[in-house]
Protein backbone atom coordinates (compact mmCIF):
# COMPACT_ATOMS: atom_id res chain seq x y z
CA UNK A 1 0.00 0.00 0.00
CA UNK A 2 1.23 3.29 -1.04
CA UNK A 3 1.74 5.52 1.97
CA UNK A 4 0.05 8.35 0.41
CA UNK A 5 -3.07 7.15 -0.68
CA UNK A 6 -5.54 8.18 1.97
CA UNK A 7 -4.79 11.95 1.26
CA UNK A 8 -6.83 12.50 -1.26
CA UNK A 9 -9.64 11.11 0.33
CA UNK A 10 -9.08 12.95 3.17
CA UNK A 11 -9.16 16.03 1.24
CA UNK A 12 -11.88 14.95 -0.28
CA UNK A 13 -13.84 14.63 3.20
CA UNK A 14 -12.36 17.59 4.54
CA UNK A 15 -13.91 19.95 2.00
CA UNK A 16 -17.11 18.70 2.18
CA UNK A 17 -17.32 18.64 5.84
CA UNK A 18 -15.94 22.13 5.42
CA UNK A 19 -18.89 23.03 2.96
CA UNK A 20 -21.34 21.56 4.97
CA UNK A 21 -20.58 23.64 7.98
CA UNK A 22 -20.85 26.73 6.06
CA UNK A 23 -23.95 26.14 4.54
CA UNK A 24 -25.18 25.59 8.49
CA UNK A 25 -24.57 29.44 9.23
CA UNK A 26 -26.92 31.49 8.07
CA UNK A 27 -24.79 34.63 7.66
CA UNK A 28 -22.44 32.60 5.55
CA UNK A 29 -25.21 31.96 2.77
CA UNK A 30 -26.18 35.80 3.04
CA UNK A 31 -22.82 36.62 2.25
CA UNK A 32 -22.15 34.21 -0.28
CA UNK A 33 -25.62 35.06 -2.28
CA UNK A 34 -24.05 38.83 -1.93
CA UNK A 35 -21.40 38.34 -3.41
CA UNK A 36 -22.63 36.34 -6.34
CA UNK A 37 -25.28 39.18 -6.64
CA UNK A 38 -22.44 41.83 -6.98
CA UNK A 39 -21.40 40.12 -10.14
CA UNK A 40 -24.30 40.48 -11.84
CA UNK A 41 -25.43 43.74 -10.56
């Protein structure tokens, strides 16, 4: 087994868990929607 096999999965866990938390806070998604808004406007 290669030694560094289990960090991409890791990563891969990591940045959904970190996703998932964010979308949790409410003042996260305001932001977010803000600044996709500024964009456009």
């Amino acid at each position: 087994m290669k030694p560094r096999r289990w960090i991409l999965p890791a990563l891969a866990v990591a940045v959904l868990a970190a996703t998932t938390l964010a979308y949790r806070h409410p003042a996260v998604m305001i932001q977010l929607s803000e600044q996709i808004w500024a964009c456009f406007g």
